[in-house]
Protein backbone atom coordinates (compact mmCIF):
# COMPACT_ATOMS: atom_id res chain seq x y z
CA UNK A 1 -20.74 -51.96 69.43
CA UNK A 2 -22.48 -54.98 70.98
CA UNK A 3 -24.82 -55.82 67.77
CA UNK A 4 -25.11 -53.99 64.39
CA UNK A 5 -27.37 -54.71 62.02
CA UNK A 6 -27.05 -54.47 58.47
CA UNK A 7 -28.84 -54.29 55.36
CA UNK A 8 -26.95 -55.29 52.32
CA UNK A 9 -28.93 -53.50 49.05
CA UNK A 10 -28.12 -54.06 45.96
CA UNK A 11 -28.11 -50.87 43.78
CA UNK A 12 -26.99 -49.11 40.95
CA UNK A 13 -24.80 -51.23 38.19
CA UNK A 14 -25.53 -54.82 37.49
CA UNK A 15 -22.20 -55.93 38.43
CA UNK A 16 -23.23 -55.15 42.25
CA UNK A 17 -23.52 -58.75 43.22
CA UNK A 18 -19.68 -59.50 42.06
CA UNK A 19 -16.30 -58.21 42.98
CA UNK A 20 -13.35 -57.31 40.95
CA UNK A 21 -11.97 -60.52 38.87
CA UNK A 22 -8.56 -61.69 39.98
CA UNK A 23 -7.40 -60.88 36.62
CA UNK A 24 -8.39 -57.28 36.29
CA UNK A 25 -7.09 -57.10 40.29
CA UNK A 26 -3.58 -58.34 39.19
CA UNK A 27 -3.75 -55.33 36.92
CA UNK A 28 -3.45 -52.77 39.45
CA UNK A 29 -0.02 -51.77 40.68
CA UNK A 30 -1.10 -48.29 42.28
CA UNK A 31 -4.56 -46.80 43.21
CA UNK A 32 -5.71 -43.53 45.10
CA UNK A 33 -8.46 -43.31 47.59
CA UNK A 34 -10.76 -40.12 47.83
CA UNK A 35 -13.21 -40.13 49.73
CA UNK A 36 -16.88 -37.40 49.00
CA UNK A 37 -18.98 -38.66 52.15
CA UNK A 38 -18.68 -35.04 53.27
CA UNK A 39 -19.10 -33.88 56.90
CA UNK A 40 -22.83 -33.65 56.48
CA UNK A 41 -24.93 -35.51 59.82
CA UNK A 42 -28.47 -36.45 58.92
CA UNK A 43 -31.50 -36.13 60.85
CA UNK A 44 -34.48 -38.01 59.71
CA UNK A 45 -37.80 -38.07 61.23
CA UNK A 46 -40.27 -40.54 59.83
CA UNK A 47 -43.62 -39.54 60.05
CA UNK A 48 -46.09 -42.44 58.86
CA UNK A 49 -46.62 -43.06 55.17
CA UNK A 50 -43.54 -40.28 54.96
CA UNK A 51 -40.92 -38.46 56.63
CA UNK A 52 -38.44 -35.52 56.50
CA UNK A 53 -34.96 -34.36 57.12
CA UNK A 54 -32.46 -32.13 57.89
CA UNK A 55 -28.55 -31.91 58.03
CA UNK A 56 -25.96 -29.84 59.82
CA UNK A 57 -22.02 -29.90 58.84
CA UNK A 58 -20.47 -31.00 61.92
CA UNK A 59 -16.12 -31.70 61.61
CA UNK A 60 -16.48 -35.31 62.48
CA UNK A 61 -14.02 -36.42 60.03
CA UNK A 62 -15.96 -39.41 58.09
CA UNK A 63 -13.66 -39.42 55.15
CA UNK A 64 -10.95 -39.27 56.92
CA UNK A 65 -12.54 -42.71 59.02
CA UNK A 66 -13.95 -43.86 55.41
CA UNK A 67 -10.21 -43.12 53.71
CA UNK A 68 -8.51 -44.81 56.37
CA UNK A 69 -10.66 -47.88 56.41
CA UNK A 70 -10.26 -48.57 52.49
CA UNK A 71 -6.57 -48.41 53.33
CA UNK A 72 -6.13 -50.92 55.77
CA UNK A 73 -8.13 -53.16 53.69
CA UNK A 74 -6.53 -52.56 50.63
CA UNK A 75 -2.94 -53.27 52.74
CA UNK A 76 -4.81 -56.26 54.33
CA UNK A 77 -6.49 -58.15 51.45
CA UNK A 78 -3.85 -56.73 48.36
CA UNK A 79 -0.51 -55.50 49.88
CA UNK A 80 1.09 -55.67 46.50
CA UNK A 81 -0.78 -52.94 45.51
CA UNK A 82 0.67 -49.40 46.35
CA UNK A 83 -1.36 -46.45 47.37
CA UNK A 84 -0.70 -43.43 46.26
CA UNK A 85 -1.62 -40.20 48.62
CA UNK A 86 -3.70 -37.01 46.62
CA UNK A 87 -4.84 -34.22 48.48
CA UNK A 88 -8.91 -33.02 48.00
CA UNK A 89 -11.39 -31.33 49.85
CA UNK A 90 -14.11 -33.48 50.89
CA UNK A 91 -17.22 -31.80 51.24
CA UNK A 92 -16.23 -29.76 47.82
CA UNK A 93 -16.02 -33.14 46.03
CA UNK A 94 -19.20 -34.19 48.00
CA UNK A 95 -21.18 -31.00 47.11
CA UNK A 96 -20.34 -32.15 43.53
CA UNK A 97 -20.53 -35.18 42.98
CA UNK A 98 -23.86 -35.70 44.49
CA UNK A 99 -26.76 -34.92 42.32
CA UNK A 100 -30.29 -33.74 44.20
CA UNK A 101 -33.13 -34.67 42.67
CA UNK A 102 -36.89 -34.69 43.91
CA UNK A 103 -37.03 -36.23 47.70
CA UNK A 104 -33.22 -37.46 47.14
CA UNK A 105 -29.38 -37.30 46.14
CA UNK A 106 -27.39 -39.45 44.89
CA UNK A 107 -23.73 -40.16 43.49
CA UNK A 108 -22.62 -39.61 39.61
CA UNK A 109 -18.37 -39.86 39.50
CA UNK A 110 -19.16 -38.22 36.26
CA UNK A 111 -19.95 -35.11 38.09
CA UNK A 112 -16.39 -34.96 39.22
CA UNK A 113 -14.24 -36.06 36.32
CA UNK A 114 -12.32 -33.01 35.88
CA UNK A 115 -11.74 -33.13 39.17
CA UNK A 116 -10.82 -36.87 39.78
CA UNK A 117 -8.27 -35.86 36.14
CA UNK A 118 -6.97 -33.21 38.13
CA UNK A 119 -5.90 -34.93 41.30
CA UNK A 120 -4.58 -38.10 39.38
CA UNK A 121 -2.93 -36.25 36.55
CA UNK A 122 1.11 -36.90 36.59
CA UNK A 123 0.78 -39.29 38.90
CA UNK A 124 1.71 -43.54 39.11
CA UNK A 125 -2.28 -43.98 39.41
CA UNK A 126 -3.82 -46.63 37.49
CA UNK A 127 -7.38 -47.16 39.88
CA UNK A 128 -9.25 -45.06 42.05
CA UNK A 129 -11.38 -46.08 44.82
CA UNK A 130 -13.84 -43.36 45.33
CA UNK A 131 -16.29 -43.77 48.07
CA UNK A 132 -19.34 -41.25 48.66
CA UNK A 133 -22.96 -41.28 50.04
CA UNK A 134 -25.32 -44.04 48.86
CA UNK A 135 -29.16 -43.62 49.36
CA UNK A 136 -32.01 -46.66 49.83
CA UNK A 137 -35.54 -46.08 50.80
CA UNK A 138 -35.98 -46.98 54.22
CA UNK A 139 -39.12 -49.29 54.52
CA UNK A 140 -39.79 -48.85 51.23
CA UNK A 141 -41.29 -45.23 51.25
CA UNK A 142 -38.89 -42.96 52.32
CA UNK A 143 -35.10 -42.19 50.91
CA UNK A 144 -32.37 -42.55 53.35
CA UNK A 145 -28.62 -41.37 52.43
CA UNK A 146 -25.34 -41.10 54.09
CA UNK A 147 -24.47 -40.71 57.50
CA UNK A 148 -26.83 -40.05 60.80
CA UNK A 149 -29.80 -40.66 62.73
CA UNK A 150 -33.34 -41.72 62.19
CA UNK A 151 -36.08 -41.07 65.22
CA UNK A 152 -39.73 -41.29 65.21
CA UNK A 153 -42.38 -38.65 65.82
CA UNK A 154 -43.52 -39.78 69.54
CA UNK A 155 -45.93 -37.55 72.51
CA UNK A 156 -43.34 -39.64 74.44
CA UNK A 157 -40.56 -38.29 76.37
CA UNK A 158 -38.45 -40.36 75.00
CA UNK A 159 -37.83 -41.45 71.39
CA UNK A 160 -36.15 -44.10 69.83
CA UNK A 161 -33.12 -42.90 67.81
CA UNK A 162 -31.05 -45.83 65.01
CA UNK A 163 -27.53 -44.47 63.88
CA UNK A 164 -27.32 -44.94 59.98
CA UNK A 165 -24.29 -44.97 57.47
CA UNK A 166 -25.68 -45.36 53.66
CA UNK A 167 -22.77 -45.52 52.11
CA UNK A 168 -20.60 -46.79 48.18
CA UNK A 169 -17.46 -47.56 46.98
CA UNK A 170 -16.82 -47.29 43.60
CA UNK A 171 -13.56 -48.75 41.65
CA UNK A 172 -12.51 -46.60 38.71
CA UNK A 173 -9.85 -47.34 36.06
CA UNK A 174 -7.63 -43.95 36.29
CA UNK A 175 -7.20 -43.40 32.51
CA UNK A 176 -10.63 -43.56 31.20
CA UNK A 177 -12.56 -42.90 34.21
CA UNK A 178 -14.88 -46.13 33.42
CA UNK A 179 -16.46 -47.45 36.66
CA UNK A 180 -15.28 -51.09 37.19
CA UNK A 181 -17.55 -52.23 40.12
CA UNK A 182 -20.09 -50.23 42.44
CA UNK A 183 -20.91 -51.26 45.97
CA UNK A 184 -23.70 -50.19 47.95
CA UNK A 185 -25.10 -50.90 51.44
CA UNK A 186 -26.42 -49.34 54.42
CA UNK A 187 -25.75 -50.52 57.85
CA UNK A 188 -27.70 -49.46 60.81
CA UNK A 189 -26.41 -49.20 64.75
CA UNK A 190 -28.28 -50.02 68.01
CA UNK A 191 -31.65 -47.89 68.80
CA UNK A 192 -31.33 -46.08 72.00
CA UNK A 193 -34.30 -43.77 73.70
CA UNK A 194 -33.24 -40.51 74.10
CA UNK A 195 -34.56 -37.27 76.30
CA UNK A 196 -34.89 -35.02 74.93
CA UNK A 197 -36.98 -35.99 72.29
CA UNK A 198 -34.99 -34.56 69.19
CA UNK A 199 -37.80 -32.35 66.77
CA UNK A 200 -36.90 -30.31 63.98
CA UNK A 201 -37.29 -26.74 63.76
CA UNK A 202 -37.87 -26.65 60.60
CA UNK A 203 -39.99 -29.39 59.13
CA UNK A 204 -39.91 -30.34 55.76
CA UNK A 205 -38.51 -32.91 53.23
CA UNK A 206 -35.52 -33.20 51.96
CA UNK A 207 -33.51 -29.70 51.16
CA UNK A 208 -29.77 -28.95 49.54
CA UNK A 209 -27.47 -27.77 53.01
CA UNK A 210 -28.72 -24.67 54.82
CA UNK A 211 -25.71 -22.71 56.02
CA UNK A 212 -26.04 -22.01 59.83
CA UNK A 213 -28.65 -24.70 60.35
CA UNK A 214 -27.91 -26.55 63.44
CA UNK A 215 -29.26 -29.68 64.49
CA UNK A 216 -31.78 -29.76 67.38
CA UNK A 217 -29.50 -32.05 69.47
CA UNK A 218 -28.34 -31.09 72.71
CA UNK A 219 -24.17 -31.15 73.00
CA UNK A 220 -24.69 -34.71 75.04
CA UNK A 221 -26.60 -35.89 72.42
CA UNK A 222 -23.63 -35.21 69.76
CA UNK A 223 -21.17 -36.35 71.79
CA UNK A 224 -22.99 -40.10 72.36
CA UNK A 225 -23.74 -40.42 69.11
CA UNK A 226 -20.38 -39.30 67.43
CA UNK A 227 -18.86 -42.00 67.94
CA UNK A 228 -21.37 -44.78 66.64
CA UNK A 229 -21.40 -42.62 63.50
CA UNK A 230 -17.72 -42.89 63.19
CA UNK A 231 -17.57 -46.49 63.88
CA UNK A 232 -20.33 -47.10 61.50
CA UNK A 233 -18.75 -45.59 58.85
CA UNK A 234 -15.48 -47.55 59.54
CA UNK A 235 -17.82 -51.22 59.39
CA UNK A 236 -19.00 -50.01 57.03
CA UNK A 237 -16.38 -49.02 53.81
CA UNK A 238 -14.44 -52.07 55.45
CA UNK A 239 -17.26 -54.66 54.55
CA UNK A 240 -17.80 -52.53 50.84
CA UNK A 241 -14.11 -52.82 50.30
CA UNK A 242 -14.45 -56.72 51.14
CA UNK A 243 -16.67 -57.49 48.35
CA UNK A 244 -15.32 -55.25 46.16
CA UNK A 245 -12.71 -57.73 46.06
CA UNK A 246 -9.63 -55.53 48.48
C-alpha cells in the first residue's frame, strides 16, 4: 500500500494508553489466540449529518489474517512465550461476543466466557489474546466498526470509496477471565473513485446480518478491494499487538 493512514483512538478501559508491564509479561509461558472479527464486509454510506450501512458475509478469511498476524508478533517481540493452537468458529464467536445496541455493536469477552472456558479448558493456557471488531464514530457523528468500505452519496459517476479496519485486541488472564489490557484503533486505506457508484438497496441504519443480503458491488469491485481489506487487517492487529506490549 503506498500510504495508509491511521487513526489511533483511545477507547474502552483506562489502561488503553499502556501496554502489558514486563513483569506481568514474564508471567506468561503459553497463550492462545482466537480471533471474533467474523467474515462480515461493511458498507457505509455517509449521508450528511448521518449515514447508514449494510454488511454481507463474504469468506475472506480476516481471522485467519488477524490470527496469523498476532502470531508472528507474538514469535517476533516474545519468542519465549509458546502458543498454543484451539480450534473455534469465528463468526459464531463473533455473532456472540458482539453486543448491538442502538446505531452500534460492540465487543463484551464476557459474552463468550463459557466459550473462551471451553476452548482453554485442559489445556497449558495461561493468557488469551482475543481480538474482535472495535467501533469509533467516524467524524464524530456516525459509528464505524470492523472491517470495509466507506463511500459518499454523490450525482457523480464516480464516488470516492476509503477501505476501513476498526479493530481490538484484548489480553485475558486464562484462569479468571479478567481483561489485562484492551487496544483499540482504526486504520483507514487509500480513497479510490470507483464506477459504478456503489448504492444500497436497502437504505437504512445500522441492522443485525440479513441472510442472503449481498452487497451492491460488482465482482471487480470485490476483487480490488479484497485485498486492501486483508492487508488492513494484517497492519492493523500487528500495530495493536505492538503496544499491547508482544
Amino acid at each position: 500500500m503506498r500510504r495508509l493512514l491511521w487513526i489511533l483512538l483511545l477507547i474502552g478501559l483506562a489502561g488503553c494508553a499502556q501496554t502489558l508491564s514486563e513483569s506481568r509479561k514474564a508471567e506468561i509461558r503459553s497463550l492462545a489466540i482466537i480471533s471474533a472479527v467474523g467474515d462480515d464486509v461493511r458498507l457505509i454510506r455517509l449521508l450528511g449529518s448521518g449515514g447508514e450501512q449494510k454488511y454481507e458475509r463474504l469468506p475472506w478469511n480476516f481471522d485467519r489474517i488477524a490470527s496469523h498476524a498476532a502470531a508472528e508478533s507474538v514469535r517476533a517481540h516474545a519468542p519465549g512465550i509458546s502458543i498454543v493452537p484451539v480450534a473455534y468458529d469465528s463468526n459464531a464467536l463473533a455473532d456472540r461476543i458482539h453486543k448491538h445496541e442502538s446505531f452500534r455493536s460492540f465487543a463484551e469477552p464476557a459474552r463468550i466466557e463459557p466459550a473462551l472456558r471451553q476452548l482453554i479448558q485442559g489445556k497449558p493456557i495461561d493468557t488469551v489474546i482475543l481480538i474482535a471488531r472495535s467501533e469509533t464514530t467516524d467524524g464524530g457523528f456516525f459509528y464505524v466498526e470492523g472491517v470495509g468500505v466507506m463511500t459518499e452519496r454523490t450525482i457523480l459517476p464516480r464516488a470516492p470509496v476509503t477501505p476501513f479496519a476498526a479493530l481490538a485486541v484484548f489480553v485475558i488472564d486464562a484462569q479468571s477471565l479478567q481483561v489485562l489490557l484492551k487496544k483499540s484503533l482504526t486504520f483507514r486505506g487509500d480513497t479510490y473513485n470507483v464506477t459504478p457508484v456503489i448504492q444500497l438497496e436497502k437504505p437504512g441504519g445500522p441492522a443485525p446480518f440479513e441472510p442472503g443480503f449481498k452487497l451492491p458491488m460488482t465482482e471487480e469491485q470485490k476483487d480490488f478491494l479484497r485485498p486492501k481489506l486483508q492487508e488492513l487487517v494484517y497492519v492493523a492487529i500487528r500495530e495493536l499487538m505492538q503496544r499491547s506490549g508482544f
